[in-house]
PDB file of N, CA and C in Angstrom:
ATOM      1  N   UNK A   1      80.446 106.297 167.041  1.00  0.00           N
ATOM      2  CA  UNK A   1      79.326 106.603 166.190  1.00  0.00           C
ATOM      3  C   UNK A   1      78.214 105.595 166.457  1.00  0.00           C
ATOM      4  N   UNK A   2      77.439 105.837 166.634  1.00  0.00           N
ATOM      5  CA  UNK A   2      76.162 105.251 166.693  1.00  0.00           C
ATOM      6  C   UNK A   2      75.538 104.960 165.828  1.00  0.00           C
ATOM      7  N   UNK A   3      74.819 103.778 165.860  1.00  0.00           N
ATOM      8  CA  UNK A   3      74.098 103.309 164.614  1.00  0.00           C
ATOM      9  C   UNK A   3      73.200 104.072 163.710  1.00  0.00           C
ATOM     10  N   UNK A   4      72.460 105.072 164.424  1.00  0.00           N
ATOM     11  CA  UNK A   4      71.391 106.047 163.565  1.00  0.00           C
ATOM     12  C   UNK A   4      72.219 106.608 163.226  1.00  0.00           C
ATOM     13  N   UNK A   5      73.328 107.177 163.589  1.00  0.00           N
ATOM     14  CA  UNK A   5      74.370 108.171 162.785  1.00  0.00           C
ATOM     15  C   UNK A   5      74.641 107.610 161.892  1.00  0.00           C
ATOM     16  N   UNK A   6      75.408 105.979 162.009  1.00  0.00           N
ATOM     17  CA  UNK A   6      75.744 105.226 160.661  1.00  0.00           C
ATOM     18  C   UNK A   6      74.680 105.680 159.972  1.00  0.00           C
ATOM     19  N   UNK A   7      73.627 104.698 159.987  1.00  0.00           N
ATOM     20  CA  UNK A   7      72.039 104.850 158.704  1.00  0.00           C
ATOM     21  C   UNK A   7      72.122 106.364 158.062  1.00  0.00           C
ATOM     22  N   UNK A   8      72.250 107.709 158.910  1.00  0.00           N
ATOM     23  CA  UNK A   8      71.576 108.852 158.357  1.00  0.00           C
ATOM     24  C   UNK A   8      72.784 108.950 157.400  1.00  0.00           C
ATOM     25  N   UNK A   9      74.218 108.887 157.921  1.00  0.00           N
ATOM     26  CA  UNK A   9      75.170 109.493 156.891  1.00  0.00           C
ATOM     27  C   UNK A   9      74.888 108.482 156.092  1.00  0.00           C
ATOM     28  N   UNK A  10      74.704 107.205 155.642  1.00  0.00           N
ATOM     29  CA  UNK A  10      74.535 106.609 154.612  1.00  0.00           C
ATOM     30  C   UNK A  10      73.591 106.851 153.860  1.00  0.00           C
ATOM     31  N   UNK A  11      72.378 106.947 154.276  1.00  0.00           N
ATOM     32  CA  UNK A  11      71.170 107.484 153.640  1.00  0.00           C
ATOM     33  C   UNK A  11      71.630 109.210 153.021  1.00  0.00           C
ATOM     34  N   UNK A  12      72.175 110.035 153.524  1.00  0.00           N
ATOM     35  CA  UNK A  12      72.578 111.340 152.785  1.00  0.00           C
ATOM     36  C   UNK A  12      73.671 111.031 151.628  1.00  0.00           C
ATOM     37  N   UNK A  13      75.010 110.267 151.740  1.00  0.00           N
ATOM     38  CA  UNK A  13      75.702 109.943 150.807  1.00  0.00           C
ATOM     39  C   UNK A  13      74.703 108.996 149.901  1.00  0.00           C
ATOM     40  N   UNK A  14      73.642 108.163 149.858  1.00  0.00           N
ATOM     41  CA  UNK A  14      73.148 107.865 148.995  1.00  0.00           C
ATOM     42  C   UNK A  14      72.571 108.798 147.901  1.00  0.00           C
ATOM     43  N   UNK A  15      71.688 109.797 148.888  1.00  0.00           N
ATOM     44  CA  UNK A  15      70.941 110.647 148.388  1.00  0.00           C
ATOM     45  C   UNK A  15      71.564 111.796 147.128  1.00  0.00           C
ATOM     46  N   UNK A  16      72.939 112.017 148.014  1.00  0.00           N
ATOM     47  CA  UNK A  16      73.250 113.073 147.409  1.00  0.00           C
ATOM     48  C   UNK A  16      74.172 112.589 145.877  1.00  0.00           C
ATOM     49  N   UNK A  17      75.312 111.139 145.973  1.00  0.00           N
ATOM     50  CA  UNK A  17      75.544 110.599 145.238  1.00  0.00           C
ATOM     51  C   UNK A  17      74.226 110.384 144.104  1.00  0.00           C
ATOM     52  N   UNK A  18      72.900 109.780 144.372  1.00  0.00           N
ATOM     53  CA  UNK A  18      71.733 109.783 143.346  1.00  0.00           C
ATOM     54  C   UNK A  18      71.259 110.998 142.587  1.00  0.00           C
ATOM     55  N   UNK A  19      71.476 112.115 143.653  1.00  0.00           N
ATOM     56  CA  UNK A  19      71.087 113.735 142.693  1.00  0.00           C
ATOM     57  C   UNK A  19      72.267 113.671 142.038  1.00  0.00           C
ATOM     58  N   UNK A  20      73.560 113.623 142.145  1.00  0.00           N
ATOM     59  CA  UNK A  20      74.773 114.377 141.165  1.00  0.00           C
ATOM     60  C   UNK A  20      74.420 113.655 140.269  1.00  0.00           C
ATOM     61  N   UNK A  21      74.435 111.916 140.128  1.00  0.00           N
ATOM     62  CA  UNK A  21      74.016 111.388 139.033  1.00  0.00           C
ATOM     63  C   UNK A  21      73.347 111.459 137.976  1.00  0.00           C
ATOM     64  N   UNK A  22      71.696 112.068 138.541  1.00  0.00           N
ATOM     65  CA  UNK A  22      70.585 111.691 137.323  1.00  0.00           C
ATOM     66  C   UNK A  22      70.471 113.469 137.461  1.00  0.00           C
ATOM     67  N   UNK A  23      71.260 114.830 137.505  1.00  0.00           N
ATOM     68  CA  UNK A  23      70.666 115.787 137.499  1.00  0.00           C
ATOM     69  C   UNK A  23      71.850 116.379 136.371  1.00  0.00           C
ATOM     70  N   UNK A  24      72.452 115.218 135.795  1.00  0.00           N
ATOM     71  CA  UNK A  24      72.698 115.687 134.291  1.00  0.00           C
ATOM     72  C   UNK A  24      71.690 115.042 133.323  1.00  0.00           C
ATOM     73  N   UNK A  25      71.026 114.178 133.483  1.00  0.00           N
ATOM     74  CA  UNK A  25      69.944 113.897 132.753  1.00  0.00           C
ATOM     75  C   UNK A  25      68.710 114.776 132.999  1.00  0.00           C
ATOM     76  N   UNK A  26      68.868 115.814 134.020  1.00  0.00           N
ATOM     77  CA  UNK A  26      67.908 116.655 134.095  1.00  0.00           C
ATOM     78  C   UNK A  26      68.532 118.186 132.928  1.00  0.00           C
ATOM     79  N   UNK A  27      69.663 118.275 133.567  1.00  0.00           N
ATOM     80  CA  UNK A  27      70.199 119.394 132.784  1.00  0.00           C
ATOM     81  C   UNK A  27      70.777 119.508 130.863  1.00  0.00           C
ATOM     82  N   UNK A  28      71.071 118.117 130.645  1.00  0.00           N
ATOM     83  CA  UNK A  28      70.500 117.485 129.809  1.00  0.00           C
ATOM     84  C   UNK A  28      69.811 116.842 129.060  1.00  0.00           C
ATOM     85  N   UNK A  29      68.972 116.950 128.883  1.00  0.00           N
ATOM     86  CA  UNK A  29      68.118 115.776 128.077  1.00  0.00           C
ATOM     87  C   UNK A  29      68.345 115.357 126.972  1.00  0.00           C
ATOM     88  N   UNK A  30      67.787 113.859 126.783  1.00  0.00           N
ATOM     89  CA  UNK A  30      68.105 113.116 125.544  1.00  0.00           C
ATOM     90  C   UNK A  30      68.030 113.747 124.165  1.00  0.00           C
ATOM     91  N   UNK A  31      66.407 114.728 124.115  1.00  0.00           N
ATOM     92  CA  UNK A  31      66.376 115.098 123.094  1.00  0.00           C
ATOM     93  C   UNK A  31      67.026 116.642 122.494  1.00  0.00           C
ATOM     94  N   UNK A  32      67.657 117.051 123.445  1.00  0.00           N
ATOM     95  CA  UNK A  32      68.463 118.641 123.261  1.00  0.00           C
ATOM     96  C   UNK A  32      69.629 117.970 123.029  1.00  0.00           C
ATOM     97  N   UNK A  33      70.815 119.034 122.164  1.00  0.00           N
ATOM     98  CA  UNK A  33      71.757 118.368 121.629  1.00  0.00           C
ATOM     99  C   UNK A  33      72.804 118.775 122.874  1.00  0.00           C
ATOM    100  N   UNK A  34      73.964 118.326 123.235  1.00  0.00           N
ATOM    101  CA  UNK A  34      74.823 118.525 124.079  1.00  0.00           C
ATOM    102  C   UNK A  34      75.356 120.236 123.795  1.00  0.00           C
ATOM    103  N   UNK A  35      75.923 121.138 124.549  1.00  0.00           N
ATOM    104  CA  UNK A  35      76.123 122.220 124.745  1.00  0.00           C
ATOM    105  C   UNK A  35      78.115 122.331 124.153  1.00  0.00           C
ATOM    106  N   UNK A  36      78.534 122.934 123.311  1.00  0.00           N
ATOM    107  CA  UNK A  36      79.673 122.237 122.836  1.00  0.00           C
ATOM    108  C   UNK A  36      80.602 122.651 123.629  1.00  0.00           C
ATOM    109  N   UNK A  37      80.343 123.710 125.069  1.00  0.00           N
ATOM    110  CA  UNK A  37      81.563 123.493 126.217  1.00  0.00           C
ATOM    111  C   UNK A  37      81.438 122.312 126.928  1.00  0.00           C
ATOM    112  N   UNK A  38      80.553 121.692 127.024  1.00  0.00           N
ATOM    113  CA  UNK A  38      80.295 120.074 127.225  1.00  0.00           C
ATOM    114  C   UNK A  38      81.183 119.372 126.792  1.00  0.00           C
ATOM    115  N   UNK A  39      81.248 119.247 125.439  1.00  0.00           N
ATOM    116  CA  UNK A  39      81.615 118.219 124.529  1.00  0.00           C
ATOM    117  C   UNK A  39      82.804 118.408 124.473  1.00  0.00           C
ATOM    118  N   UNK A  40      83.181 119.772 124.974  1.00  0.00           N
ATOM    119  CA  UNK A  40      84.919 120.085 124.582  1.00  0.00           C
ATOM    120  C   UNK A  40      85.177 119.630 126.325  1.00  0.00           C
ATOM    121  N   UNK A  41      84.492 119.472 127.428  1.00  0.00           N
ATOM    122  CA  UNK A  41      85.060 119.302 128.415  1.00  0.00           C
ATOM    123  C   UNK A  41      85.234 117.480 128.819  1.00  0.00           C
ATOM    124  N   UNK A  42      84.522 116.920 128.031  1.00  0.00           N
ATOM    125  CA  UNK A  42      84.295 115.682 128.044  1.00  0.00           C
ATOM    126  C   UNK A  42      85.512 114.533 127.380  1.00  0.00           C
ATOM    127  N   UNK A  43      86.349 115.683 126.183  1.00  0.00           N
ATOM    128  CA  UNK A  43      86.685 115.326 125.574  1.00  0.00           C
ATOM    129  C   UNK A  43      88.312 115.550 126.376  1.00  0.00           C
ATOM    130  N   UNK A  44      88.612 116.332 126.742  1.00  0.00           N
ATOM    131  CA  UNK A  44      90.002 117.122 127.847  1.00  0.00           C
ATOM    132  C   UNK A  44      90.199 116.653 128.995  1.00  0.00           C
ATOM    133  N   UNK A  45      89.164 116.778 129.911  1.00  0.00           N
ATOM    134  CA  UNK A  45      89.022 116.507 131.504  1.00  0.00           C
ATOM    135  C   UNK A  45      89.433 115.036 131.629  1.00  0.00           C
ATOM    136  N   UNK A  46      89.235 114.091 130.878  1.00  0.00           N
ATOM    137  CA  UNK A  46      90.079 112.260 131.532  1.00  0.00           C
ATOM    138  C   UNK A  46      91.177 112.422 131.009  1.00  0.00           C
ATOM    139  N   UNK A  47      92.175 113.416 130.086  1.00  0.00           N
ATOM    140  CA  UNK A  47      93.651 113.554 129.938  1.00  0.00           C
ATOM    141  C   UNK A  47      94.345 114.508 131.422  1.00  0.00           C
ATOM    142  N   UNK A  48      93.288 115.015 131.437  1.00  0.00           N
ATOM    143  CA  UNK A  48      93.649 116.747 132.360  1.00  0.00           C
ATOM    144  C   UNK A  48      93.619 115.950 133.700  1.00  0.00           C
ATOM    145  N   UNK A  49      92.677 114.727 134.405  1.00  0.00           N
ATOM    146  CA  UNK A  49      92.854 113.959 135.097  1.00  0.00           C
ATOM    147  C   UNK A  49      93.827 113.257 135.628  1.00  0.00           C
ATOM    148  N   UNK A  50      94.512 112.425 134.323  1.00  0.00           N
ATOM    149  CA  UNK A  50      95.123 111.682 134.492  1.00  0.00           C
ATOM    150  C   UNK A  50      96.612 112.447 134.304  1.00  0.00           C
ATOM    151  N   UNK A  51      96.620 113.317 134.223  1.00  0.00           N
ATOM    152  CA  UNK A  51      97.817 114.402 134.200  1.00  0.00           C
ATOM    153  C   UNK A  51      98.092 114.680 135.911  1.00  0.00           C
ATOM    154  N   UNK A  52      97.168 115.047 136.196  1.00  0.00           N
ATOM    155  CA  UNK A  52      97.225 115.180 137.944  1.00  0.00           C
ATOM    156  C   UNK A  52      97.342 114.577 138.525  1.00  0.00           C
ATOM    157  N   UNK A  53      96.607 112.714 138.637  1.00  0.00           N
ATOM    158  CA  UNK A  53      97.212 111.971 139.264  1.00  0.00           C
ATOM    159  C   UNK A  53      98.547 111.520 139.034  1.00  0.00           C
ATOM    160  N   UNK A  54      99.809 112.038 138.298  1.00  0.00           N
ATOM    161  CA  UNK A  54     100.180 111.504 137.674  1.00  0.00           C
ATOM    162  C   UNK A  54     101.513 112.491 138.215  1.00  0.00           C
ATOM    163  N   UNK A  55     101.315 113.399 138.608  1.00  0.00           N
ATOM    164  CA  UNK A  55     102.184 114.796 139.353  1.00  0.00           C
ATOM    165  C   UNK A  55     101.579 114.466 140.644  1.00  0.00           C
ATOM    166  N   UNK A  56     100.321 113.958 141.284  1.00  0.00           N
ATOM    167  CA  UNK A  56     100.555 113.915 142.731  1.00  0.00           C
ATOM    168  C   UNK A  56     101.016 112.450 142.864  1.00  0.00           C
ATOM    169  N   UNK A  57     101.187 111.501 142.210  1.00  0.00           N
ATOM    170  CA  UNK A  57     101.499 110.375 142.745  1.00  0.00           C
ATOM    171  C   UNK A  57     103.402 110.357 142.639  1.00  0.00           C
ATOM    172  N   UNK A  58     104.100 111.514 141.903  1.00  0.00           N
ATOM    173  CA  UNK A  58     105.274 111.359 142.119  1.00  0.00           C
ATOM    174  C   UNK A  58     106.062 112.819 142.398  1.00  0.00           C
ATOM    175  N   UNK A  59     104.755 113.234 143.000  1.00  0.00           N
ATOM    176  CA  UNK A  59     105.329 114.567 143.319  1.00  0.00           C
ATOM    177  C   UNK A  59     106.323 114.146 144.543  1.00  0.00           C
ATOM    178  N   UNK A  60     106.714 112.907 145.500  1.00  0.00           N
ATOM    179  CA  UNK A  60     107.534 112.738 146.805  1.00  0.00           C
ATOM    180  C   UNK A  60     108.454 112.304 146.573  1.00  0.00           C
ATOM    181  N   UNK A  61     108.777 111.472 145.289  1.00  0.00           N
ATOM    182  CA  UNK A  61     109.854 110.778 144.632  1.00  0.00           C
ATOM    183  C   UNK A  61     111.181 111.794 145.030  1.00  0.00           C
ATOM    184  N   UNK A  62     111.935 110.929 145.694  1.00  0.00           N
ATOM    185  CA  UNK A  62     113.497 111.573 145.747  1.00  0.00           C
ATOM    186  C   UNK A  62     114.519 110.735 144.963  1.00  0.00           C
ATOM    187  N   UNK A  63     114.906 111.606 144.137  1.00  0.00           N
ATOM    188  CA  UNK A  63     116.035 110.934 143.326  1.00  0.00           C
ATOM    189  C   UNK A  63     117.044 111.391 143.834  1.00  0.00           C
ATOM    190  N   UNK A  64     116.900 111.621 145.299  1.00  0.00           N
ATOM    191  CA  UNK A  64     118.803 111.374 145.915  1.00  0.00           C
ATOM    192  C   UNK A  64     118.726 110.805 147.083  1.00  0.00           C
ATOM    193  N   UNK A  65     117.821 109.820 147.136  1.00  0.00           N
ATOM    194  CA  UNK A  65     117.885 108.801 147.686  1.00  0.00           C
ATOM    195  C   UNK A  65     117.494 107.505 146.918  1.00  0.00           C
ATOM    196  N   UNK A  66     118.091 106.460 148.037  1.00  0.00           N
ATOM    197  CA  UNK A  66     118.034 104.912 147.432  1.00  0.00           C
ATOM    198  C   UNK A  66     116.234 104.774 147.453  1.00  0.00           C
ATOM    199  N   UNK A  67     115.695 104.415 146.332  1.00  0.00           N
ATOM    200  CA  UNK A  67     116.250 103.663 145.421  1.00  0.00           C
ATOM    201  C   UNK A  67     115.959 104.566 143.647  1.00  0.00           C
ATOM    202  N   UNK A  68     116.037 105.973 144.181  1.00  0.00           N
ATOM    203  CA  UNK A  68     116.342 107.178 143.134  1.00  0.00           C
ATOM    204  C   UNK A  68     115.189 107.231 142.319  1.00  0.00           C
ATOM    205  N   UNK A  69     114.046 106.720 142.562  1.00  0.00           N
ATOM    206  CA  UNK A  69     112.675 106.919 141.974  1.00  0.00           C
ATOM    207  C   UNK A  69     113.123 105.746 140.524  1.00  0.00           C
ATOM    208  N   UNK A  70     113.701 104.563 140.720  1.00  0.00           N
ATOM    209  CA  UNK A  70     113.638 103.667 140.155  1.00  0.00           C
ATOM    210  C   UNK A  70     112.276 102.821 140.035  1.00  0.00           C
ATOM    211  N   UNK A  71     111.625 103.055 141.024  1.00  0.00           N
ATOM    212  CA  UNK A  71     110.456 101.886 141.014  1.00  0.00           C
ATOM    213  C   UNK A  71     108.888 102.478 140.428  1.00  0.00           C
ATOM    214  N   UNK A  72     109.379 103.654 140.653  1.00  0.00           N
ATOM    215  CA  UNK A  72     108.135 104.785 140.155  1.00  0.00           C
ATOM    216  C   UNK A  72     108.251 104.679 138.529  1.00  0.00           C
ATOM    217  N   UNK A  73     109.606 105.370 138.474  1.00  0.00           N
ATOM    218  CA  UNK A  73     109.894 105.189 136.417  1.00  0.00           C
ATOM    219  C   UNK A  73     109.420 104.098 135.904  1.00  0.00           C
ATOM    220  N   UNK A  74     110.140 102.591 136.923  1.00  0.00           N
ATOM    221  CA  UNK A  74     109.334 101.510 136.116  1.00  0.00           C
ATOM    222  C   UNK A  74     108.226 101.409 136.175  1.00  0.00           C
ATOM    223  N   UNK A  75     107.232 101.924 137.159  1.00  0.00           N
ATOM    224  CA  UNK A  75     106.148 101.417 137.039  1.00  0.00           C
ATOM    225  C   UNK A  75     105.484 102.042 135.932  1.00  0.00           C
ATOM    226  N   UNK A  76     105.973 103.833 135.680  1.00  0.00           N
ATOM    227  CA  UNK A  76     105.094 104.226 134.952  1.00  0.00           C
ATOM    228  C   UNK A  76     106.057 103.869 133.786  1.00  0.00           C
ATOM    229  N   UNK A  77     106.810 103.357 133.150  1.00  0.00           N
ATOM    230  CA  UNK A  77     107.150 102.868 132.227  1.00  0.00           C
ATOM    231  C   UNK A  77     106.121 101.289 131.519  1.00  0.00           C
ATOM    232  N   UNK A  78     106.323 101.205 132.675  1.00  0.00           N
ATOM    233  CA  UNK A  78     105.288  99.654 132.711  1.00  0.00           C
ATOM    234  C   UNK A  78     104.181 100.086 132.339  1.00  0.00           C
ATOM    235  N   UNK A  79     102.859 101.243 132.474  1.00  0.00           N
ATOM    236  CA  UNK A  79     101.925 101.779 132.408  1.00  0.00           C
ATOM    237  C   UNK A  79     101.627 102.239 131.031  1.00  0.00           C
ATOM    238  N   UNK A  80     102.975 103.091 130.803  1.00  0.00           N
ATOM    239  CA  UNK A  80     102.958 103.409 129.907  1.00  0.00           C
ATOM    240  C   UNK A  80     103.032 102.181 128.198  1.00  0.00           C
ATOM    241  N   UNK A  81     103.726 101.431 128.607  1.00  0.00           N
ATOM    242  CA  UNK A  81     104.209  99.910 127.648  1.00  0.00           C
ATOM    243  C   UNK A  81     102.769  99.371 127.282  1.00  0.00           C
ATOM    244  N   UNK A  82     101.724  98.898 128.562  1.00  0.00           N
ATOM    245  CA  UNK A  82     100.623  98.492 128.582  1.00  0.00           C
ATOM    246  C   UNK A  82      99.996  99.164 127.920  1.00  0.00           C
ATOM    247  N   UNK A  83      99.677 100.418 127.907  1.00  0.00           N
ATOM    248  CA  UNK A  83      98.952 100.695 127.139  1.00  0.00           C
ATOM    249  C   UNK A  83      99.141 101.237 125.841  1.00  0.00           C
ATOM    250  N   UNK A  84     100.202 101.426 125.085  1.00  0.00           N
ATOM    251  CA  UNK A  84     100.529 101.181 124.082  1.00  0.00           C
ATOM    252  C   UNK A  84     100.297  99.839 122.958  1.00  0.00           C
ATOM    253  N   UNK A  85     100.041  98.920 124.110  1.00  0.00           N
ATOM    254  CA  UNK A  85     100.635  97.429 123.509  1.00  0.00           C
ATOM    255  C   UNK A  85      98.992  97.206 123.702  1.00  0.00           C
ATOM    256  N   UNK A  86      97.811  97.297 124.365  1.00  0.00           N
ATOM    257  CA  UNK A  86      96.937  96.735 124.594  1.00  0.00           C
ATOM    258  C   UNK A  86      95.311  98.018 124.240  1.00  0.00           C
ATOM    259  N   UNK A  87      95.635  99.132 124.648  1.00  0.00           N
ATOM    260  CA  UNK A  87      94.996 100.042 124.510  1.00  0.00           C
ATOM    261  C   UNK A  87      93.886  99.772 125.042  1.00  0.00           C
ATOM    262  N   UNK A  88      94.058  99.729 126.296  1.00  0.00           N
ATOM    263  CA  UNK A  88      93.397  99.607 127.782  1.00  0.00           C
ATOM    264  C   UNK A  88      93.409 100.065 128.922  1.00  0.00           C
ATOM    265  N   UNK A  89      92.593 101.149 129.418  1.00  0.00           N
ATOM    266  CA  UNK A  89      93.008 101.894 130.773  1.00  0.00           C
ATOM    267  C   UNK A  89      93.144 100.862 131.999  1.00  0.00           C
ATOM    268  N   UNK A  90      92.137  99.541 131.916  1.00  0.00           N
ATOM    269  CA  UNK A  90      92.234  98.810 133.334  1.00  0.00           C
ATOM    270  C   UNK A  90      93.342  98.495 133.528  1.00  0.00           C
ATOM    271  N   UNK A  91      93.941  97.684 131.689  1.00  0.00           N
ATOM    272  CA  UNK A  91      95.052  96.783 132.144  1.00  0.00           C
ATOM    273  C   UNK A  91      95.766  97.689 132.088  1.00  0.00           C
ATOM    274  N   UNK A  92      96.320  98.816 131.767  1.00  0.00           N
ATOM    275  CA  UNK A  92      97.402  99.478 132.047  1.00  0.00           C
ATOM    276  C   UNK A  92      97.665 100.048 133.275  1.00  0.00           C
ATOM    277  N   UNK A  93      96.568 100.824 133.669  1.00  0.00           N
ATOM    278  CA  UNK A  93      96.726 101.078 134.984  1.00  0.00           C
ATOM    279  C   UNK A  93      97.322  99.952 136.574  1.00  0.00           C
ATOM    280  N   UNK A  94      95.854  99.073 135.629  1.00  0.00           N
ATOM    281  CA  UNK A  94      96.158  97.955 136.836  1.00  0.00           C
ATOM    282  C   UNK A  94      97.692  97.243 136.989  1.00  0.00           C
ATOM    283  N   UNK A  95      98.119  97.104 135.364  1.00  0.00           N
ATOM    284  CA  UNK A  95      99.483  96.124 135.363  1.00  0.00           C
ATOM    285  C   UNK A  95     100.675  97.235 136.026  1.00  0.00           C
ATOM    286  N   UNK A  96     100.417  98.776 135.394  1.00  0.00           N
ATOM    287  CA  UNK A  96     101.721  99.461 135.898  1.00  0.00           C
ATOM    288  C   UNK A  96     101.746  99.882 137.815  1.00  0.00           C
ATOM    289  N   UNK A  97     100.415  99.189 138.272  1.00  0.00           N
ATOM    290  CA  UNK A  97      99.965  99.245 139.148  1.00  0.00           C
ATOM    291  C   UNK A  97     100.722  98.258 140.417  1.00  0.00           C
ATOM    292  N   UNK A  98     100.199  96.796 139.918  1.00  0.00           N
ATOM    293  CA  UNK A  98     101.061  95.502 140.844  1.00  0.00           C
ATOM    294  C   UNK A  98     102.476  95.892 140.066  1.00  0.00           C
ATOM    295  N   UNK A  99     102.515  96.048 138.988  1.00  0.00           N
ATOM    296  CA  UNK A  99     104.281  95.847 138.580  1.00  0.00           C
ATOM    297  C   UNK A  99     105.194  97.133 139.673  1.00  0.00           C
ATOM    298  N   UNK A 100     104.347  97.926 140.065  1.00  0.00           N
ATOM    299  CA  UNK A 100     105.484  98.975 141.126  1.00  0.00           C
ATOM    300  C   UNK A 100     104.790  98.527 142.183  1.00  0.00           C
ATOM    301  N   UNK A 101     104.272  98.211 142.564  1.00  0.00           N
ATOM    302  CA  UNK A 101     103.910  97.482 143.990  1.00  0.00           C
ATOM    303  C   UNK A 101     104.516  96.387 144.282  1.00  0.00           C
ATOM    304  N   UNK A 102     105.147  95.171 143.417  1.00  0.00           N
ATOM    305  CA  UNK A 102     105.806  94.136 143.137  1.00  0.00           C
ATOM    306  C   UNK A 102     106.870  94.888 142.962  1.00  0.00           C
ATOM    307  N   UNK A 103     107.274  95.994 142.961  1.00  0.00           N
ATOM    308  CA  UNK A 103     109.038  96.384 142.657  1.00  0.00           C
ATOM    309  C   UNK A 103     109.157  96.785 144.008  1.00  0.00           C
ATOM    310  N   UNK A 104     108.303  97.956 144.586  1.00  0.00           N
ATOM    311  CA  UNK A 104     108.222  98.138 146.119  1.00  0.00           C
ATOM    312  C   UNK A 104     108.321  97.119 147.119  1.00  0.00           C
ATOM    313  N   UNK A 105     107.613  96.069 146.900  1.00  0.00           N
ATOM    314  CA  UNK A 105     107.510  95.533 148.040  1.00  0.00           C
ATOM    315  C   UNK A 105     108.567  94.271 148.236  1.00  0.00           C
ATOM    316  N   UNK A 106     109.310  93.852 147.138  1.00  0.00           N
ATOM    317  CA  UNK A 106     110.070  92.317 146.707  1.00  0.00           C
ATOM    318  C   UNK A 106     111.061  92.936 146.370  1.00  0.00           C
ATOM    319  N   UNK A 107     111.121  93.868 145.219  1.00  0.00           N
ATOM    320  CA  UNK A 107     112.540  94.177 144.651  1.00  0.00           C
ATOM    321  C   UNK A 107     113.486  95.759 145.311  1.00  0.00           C
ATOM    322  N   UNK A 108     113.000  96.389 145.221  1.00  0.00           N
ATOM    323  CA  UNK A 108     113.616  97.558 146.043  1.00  0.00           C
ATOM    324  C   UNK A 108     113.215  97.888 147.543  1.00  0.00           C
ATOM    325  N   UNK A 109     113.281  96.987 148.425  1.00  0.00           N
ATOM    326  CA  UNK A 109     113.117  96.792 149.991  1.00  0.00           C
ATOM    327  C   UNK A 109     113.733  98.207 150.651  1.00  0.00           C
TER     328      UNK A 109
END
């Protein structure tokens, strides 16, 4: 790839990242009230999210092999603990995050 190629695709992912952004402040505006399939999608879609990553990150898990999706359970056990206990998406994510990466990589070799 060549350097003008670098610049242009960067300059288009800028561009186009800047329209998705500010063209809900177009389709919205401050002073119109939100549209209430909006408000109902706003309110669903970061559960409905985190539901999916959540089936593709253990959709490969074999529990008939070693180490039987032990490190996955803990982690999302761990995930799950965190945020119960703290009611925090970073730290939960993040802690149930190194805690199965730290089980992967040290404890179940």
């Amino acid at each position: 790839m060549t350097t003008t190629q670098i610049i242009i695709t960067l300059a288009v992912i800028a561009v186009v990242t800047l329209l998705t952004r500010g063209i809900a402040f177009v389709i919205f505006p401050g002073n119109k009230p939100v549209p209430p399939f909006i408000s109902y999608l706003s309110k669903v879609l970061p559960f409905a999210v985190i539901g999916m990553l959540v089936v593709y990150c253990l959709k490969e898990v074999s529990l008939i092999n070693r180490p039987y999706g032990l490190p996955e359970l803990l982690g999302c056990a761990a995930t799950a603990a965190l945020h119960l206990w703290k009611h925090n998406n970073l730290i939960s994510i993040g802690g149930g995050t190194v805690i199965y990466m730290i089980l992967v990589q040290q404890v179940f070799r």
